[in-house]
C-alpha atoms as a PDB file:
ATOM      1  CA  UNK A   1       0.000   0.000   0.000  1.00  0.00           C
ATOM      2  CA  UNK A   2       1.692   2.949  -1.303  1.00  0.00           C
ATOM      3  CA  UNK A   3      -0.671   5.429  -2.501  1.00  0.00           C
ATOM      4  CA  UNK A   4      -2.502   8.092  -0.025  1.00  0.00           C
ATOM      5  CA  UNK A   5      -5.704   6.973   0.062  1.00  0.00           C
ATOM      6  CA  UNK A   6      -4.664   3.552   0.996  1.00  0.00           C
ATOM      7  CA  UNK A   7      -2.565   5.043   3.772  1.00  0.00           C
ATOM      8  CA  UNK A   8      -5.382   7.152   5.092  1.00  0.00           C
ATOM      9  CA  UNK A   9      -7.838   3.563   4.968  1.00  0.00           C
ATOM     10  CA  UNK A  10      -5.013   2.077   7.197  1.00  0.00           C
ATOM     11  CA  UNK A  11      -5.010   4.604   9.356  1.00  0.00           C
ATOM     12  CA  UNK A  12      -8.635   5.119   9.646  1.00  0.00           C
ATOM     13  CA  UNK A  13      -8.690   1.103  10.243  1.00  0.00           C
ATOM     14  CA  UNK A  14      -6.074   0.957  13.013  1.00  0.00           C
ATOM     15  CA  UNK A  15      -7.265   4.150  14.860  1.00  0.00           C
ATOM     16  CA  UNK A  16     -10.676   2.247  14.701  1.00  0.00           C
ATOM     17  CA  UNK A  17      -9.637  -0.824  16.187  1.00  0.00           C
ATOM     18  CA  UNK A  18      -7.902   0.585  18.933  1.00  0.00           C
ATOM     19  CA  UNK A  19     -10.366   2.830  20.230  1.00  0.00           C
ATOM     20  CA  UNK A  20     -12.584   0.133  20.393  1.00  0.00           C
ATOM     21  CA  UNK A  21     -10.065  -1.357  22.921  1.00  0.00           C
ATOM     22  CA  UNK A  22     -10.506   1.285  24.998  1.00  0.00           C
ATOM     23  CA  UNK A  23     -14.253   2.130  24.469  1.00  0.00           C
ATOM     24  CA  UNK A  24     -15.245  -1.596  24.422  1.00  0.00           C
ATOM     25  CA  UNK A  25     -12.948  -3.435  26.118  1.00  0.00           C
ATOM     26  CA  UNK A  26     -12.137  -5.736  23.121  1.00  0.00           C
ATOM     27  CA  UNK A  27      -8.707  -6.622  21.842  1.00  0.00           C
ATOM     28  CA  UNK A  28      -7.274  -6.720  17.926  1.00  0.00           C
ATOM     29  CA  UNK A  29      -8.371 -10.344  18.116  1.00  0.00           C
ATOM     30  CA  UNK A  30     -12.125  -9.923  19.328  1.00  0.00           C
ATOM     31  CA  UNK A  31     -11.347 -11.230  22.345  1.00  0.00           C
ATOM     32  CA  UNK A  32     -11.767  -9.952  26.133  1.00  0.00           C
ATOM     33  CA  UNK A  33      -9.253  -6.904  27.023  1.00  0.00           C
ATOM     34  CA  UNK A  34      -9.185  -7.322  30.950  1.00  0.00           C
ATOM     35  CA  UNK A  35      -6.317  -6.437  33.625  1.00  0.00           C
ATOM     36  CA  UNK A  36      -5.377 -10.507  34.208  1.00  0.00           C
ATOM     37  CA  UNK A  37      -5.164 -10.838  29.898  1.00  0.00           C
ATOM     38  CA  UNK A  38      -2.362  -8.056  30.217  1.00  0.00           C
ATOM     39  CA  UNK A  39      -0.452  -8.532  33.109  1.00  0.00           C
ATOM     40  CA  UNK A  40       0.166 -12.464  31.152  1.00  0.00           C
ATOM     41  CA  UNK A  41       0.837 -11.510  28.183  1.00  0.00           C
ATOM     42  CA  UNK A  42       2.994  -8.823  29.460  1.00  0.00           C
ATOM     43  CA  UNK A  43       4.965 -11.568  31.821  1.00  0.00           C
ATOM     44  CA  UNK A  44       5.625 -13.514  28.248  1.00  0.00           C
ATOM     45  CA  UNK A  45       7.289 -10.621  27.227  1.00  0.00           C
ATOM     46  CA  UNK A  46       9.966 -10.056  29.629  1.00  0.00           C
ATOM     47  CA  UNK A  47       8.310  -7.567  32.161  1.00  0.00           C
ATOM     48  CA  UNK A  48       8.481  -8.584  35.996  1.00  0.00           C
ATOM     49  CA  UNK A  49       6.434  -8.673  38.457  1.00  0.00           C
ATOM     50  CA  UNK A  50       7.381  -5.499  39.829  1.00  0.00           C
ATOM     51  CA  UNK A  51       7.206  -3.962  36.619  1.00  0.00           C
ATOM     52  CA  UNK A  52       3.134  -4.677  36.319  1.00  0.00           C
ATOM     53  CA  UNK A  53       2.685  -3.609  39.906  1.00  0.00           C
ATOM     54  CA  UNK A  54       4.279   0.249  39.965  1.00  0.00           C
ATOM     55  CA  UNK A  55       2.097   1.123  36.556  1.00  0.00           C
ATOM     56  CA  UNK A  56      -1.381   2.978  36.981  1.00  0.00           C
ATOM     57  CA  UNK A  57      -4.248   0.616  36.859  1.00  0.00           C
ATOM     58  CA  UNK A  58      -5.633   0.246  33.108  1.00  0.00           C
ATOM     59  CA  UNK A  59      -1.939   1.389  32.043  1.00  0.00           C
ATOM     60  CA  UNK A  60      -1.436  -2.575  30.711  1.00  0.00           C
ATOM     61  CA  UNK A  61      -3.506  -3.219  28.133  1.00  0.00           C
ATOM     62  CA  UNK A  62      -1.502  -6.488  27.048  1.00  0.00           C
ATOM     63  CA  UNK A  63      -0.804  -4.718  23.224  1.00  0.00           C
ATOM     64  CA  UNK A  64       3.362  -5.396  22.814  1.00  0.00           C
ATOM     65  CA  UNK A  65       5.045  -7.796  21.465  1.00  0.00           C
ATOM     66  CA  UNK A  66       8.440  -7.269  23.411  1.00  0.00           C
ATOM     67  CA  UNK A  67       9.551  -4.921  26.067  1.00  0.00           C
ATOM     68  CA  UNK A  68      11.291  -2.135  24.605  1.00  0.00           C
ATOM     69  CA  UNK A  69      12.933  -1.387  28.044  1.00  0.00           C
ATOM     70  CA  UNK A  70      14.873  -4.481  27.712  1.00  0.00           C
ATOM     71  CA  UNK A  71      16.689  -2.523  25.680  1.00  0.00           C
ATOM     72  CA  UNK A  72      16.939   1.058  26.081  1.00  0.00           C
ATOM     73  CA  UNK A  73      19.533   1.274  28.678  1.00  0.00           C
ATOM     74  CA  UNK A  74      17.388   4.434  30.038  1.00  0.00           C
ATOM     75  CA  UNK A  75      19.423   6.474  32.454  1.00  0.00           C
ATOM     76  CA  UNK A  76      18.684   9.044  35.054  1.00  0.00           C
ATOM     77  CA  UNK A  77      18.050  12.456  33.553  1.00  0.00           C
ATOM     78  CA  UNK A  78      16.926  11.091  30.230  1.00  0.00           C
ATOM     79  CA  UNK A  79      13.989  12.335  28.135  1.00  0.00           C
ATOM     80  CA  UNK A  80      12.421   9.539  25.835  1.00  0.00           C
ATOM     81  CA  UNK A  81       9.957   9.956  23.178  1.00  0.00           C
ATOM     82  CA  UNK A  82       7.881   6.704  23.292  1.00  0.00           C
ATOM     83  CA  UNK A  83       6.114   6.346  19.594  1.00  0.00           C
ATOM     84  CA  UNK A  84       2.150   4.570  19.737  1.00  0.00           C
ATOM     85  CA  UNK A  85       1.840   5.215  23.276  1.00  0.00           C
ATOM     86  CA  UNK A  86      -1.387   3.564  24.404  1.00  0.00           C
ATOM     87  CA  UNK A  87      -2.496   3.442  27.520  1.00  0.00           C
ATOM     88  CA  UNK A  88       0.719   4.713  29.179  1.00  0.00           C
ATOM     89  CA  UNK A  89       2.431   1.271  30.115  1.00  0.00           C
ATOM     90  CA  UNK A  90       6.099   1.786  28.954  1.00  0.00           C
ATOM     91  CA  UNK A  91       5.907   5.660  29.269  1.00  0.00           C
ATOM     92  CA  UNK A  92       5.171   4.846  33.357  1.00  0.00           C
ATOM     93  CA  UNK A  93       8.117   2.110  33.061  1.00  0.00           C
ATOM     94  CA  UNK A  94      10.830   4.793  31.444  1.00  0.00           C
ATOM     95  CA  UNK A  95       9.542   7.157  33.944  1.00  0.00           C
ATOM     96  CA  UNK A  96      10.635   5.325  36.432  1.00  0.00           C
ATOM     97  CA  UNK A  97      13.880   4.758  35.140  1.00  0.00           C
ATOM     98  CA  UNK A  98      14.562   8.657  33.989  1.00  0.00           C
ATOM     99  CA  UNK A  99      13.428  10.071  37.582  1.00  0.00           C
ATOM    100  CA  UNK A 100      12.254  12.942  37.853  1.00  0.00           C
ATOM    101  CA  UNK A 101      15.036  15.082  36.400  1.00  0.00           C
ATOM    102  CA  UNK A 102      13.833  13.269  33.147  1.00  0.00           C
ATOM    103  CA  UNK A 103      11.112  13.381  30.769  1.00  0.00           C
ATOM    104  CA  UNK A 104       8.637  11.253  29.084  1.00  0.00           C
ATOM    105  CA  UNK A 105       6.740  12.325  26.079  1.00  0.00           C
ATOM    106  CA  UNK A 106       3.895   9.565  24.567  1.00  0.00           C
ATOM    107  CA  UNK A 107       1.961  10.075  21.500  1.00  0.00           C
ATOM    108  CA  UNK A 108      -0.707   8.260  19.944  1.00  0.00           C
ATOM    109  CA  UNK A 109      -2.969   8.849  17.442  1.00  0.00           C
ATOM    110  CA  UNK A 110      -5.831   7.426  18.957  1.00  0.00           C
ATOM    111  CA  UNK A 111      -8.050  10.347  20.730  1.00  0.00           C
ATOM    112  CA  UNK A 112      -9.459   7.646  23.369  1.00  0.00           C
ATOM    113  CA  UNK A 113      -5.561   6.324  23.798  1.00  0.00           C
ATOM    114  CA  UNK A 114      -4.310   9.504  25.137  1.00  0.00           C
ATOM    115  CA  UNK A 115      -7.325  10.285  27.060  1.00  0.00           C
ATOM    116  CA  UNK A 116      -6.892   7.366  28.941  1.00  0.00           C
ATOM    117  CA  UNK A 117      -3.542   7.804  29.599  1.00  0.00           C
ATOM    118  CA  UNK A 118      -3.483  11.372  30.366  1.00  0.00           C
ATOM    119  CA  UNK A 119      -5.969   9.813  33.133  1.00  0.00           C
ATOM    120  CA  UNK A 120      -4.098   7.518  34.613  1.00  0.00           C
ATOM    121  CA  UNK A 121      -0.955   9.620  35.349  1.00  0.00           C
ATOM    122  CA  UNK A 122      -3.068  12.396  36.401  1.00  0.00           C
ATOM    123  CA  UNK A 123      -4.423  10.137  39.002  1.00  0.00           C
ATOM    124  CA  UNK A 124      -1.255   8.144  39.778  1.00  0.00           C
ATOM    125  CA  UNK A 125       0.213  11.534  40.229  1.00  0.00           C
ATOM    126  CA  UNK A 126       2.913  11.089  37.456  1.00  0.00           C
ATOM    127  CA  UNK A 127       4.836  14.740  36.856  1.00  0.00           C
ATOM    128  CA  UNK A 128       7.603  13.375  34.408  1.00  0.00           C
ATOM    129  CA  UNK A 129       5.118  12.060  31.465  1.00  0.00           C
ATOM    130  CA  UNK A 130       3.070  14.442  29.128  1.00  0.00           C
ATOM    131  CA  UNK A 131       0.867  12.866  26.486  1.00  0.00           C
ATOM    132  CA  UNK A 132       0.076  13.956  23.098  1.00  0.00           C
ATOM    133  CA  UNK A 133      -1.795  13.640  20.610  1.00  0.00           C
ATOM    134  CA  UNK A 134      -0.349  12.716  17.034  1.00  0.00           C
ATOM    135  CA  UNK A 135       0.701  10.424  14.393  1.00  0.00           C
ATOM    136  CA  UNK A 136       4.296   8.530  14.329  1.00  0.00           C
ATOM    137  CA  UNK A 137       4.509  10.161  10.812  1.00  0.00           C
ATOM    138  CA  UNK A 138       4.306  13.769  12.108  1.00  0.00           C
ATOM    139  CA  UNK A 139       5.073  13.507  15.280  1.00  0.00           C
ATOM    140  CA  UNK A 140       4.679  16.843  17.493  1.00  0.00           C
ATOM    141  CA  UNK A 141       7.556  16.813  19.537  1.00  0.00           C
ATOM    142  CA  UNK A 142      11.112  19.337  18.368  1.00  0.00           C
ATOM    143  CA  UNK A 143      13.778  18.439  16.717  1.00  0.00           C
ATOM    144  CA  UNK A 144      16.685  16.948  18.778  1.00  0.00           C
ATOM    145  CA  UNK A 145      14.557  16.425  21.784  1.00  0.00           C
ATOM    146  CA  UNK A 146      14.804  12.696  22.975  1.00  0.00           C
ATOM    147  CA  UNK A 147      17.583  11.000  23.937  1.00  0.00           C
ATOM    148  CA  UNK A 148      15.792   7.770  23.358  1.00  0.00           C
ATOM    149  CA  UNK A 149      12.980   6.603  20.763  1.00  0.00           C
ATOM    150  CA  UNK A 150      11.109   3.594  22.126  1.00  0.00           C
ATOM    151  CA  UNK A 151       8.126   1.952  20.623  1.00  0.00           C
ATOM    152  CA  UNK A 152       6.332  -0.908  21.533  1.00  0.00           C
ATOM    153  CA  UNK A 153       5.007  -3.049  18.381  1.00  0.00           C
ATOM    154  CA  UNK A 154       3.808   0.421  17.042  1.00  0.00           C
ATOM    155  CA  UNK A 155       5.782   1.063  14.319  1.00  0.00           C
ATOM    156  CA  UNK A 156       3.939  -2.211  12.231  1.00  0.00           C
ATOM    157  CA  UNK A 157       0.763  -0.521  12.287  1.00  0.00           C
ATOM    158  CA  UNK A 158       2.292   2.343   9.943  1.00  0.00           C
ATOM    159  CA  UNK A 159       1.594   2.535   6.234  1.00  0.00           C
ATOM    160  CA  UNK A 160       4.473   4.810   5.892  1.00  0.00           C
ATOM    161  CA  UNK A 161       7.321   3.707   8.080  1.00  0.00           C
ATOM    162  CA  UNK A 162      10.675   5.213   5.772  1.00  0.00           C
ATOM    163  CA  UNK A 163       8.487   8.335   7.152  1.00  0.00           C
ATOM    164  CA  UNK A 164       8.349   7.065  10.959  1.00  0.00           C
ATOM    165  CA  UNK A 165      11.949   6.322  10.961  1.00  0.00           C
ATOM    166  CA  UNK A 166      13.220   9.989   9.609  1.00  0.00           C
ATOM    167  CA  UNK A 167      10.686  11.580  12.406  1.00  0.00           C
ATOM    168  CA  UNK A 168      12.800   9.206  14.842  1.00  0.00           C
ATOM    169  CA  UNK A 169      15.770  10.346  13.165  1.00  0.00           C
ATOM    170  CA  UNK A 170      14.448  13.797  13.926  1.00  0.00           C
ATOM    171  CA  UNK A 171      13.351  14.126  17.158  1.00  0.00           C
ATOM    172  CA  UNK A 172      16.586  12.380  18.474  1.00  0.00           C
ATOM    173  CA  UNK A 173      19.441  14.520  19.908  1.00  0.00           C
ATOM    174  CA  UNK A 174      22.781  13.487  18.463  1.00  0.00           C
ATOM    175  CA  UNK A 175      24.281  10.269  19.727  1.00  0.00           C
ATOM    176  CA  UNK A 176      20.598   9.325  20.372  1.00  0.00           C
ATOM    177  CA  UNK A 177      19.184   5.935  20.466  1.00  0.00           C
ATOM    178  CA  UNK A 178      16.382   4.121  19.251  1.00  0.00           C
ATOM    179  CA  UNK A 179      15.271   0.950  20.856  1.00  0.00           C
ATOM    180  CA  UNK A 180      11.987  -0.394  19.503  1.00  0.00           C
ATOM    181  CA  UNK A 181       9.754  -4.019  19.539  1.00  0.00           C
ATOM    182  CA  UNK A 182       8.041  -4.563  16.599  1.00  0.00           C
ATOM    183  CA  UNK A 183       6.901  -7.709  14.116  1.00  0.00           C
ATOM    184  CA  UNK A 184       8.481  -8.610  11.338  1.00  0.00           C
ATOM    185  CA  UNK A 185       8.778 -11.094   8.692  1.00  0.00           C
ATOM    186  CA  UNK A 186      11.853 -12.788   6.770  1.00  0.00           C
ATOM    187  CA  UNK A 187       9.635 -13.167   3.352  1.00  0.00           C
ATOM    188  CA  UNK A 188       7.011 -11.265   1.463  1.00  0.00           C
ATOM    189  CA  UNK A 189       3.666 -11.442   3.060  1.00  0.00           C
ATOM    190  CA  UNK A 190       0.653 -12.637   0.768  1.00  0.00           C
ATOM    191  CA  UNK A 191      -1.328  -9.704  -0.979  1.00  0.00           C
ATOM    192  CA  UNK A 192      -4.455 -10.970   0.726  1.00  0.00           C
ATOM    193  CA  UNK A 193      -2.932 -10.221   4.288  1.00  0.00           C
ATOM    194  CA  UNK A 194      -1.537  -6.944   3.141  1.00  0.00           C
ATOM    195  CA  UNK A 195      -4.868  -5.838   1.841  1.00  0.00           C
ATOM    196  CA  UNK A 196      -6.948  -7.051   5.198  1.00  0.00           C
ATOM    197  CA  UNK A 197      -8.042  -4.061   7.648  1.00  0.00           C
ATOM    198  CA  UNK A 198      -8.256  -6.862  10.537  1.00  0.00           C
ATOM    199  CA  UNK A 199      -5.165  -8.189  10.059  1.00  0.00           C
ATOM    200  CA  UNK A 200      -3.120  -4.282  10.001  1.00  0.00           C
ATOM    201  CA  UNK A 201      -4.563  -4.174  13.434  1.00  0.00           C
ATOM    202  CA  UNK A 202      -3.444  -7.217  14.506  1.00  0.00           C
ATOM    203  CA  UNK A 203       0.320  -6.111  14.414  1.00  0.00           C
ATOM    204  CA  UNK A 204       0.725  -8.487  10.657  1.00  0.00           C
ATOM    205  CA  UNK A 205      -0.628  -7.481   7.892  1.00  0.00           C
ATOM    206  CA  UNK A 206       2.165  -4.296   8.396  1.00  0.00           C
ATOM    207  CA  UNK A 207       4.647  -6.737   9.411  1.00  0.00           C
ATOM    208  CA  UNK A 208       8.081  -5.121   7.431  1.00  0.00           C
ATOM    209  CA  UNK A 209      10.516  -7.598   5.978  1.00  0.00           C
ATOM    210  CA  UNK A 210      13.761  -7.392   8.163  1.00  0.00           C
ATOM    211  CA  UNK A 211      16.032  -6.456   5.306  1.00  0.00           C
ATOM    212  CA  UNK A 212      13.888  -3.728   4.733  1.00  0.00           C
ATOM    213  CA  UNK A 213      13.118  -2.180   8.107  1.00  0.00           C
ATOM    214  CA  UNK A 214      17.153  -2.438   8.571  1.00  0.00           C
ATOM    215  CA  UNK A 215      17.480  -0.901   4.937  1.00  0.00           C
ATOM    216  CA  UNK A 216      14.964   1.688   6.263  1.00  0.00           C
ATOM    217  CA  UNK A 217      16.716   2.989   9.315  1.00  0.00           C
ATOM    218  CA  UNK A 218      19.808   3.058   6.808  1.00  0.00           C
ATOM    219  CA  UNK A 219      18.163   5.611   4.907  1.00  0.00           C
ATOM    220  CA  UNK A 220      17.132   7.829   7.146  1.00  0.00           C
ATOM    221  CA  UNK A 221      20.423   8.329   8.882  1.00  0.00           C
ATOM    222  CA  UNK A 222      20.860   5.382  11.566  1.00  0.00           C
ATOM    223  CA  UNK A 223      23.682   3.848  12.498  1.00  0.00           C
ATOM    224  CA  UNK A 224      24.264   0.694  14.339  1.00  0.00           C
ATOM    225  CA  UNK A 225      21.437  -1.205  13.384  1.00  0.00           C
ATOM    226  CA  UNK A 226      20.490  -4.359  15.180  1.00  0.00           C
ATOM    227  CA  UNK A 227      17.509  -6.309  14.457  1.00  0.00           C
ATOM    228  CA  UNK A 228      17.252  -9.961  16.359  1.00  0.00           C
ATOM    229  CA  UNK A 229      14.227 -12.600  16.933  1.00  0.00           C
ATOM    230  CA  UNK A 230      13.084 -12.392  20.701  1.00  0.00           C
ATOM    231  CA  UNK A 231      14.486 -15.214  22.738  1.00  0.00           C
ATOM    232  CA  UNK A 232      10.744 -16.584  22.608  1.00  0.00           C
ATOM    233  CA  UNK A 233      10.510 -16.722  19.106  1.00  0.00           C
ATOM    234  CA  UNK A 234       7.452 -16.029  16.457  1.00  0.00           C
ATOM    235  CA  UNK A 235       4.695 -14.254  18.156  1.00  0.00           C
ATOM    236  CA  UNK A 236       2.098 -16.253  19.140  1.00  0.00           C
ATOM    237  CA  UNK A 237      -0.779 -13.840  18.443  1.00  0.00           C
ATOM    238  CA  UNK A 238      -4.431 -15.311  17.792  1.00  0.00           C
ATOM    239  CA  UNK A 239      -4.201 -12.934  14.871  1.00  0.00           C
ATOM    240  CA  UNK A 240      -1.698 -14.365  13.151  1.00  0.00           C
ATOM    241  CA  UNK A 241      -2.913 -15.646   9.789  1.00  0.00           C
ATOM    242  CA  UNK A 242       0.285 -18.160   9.644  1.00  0.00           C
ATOM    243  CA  UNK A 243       3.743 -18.291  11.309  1.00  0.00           C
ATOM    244  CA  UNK A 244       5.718 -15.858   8.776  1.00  0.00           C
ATOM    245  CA  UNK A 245       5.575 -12.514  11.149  1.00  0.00           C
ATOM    246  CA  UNK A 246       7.222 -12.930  14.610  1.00  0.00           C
ATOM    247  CA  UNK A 247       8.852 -10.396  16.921  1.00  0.00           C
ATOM    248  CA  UNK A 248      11.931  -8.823  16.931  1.00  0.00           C
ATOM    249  CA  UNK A 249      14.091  -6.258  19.039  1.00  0.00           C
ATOM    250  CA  UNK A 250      15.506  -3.533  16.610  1.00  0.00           C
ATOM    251  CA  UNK A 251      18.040  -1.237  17.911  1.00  0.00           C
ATOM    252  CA  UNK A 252      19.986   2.012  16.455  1.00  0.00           C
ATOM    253  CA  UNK A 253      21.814   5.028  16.949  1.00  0.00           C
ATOM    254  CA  UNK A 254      21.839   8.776  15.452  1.00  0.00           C
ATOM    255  CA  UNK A 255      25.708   9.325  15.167  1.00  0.00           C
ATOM    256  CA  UNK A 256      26.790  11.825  17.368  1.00  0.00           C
END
């Protein structure tokens, strides 16, 4: 899907789905989207115990595919730019880990998304996170502003990701880095996946092939580039159609 209006149907479909998580209560698979579903699937992932218990209630809604912090190395003092923010869960995690000398900035481009997150730090009195509201194409933060880019199987649901890296690229400070979870896929998907609305909010019918998402980051100035299978393996999403898309930690750096 290259051309505009097939971008702007993606979007529309994926901003759809996930406000209907919130609104609902259902997930990208039609399933129940409860507090025991996330703090599960978010134990599969990597996070601990202690991890689920310091977010804001309704923070977790169970949506990764990987834990970004894993990987991010975030130190005190930090600010991090956290790309398809949901709920809140990994901006509450970095916050934690940036103090509160440091910053956290999510955006999402679903309405209900930030609402709901903007809720829960107000009430779990969080003074280090700010939520906004935007797309990972055009995202609405100043250039050279992050030290760190994280994402949390996000950057999938994008029909224009060479556009989502170079806003990465741009919002980083020099020597910044960019520490993302996202699916992927070592072959060509089939036509029929890429054209299904369902499946682009399942996290697979976006699925980028590795080569490419690596060539990708290339392009629009990274450095560094590191993309690797999670210990677990594939993903093992009810949405997946077949066992070509699994999860993968992708690292980079803006050169100093």
């Amino acid at each position: 899907m290259t051309d505009r209006g097939d971008q702007d149907n993606v979007r529309e479909a994926v901003r759809d789905s996930y406000a209907r998580m919130v609104t609902l209560g259902s997930s990208c698979c039609g399933g129940s989207l409860d507090r025991k579903t996330g703090h599960d699937e978010s134990l599969k992932l990597g996070y601990t115990e202690e991890d689920l218990a310091s977010v804001p209630e309704g923070a977790n809604l169970g949506l990764g595919c990987g834990n970004p912090q894993a990987i991010a190395a975030l130190k005190l003092g930090e600010v991090v730019v956290d790309l398809g923010a949901g709920a809140g869960f990994d901006c509450f995690l970095a916050a934690r880990a940036v103090g509160p000398t440091g910053k956290v900035i999510g955006v999402d481009m679903t309405s209900e998304m930030v609402q709901k997150a903007r809720e829960n730090a107000r009430n779990s009195h969080y003074d280090n996170v700010e939520f906004r509201l935007g797309e990972i194409e055009h995202l609405p933060v100043a250039d050279a502003t992050a030290d760190v880019v994280i994402s949390n199987c996000v950057i999938n649901l994008s029909p224009d990701k060479p556009r989502v890296f170079r806003e990465a690229f741009r919002v980083l400070k020099p020597g910044g880095r960019f520490a993302v979870t996202d699916t992927v896929t070592d072959e060509p998907l089939p036509e029929s996946v890429r054209q299904d609305m369902e499946a682009w909010g399942g996290c697979v019918a976006g699925a980028m092939e590795a080569g490419e998402y690596r060539a990708g980051l290339v392009a629009a100035g990274f450095t560094d580039v590191s993309i690797r299978p999670r210990e677990e393996g594939h993903q093992d999403s009810c949405c997946q159609p077949e066992d070509m898309v699994y999860s993968a930690m992708i690292t980079a750096r803006k050169p100093a």
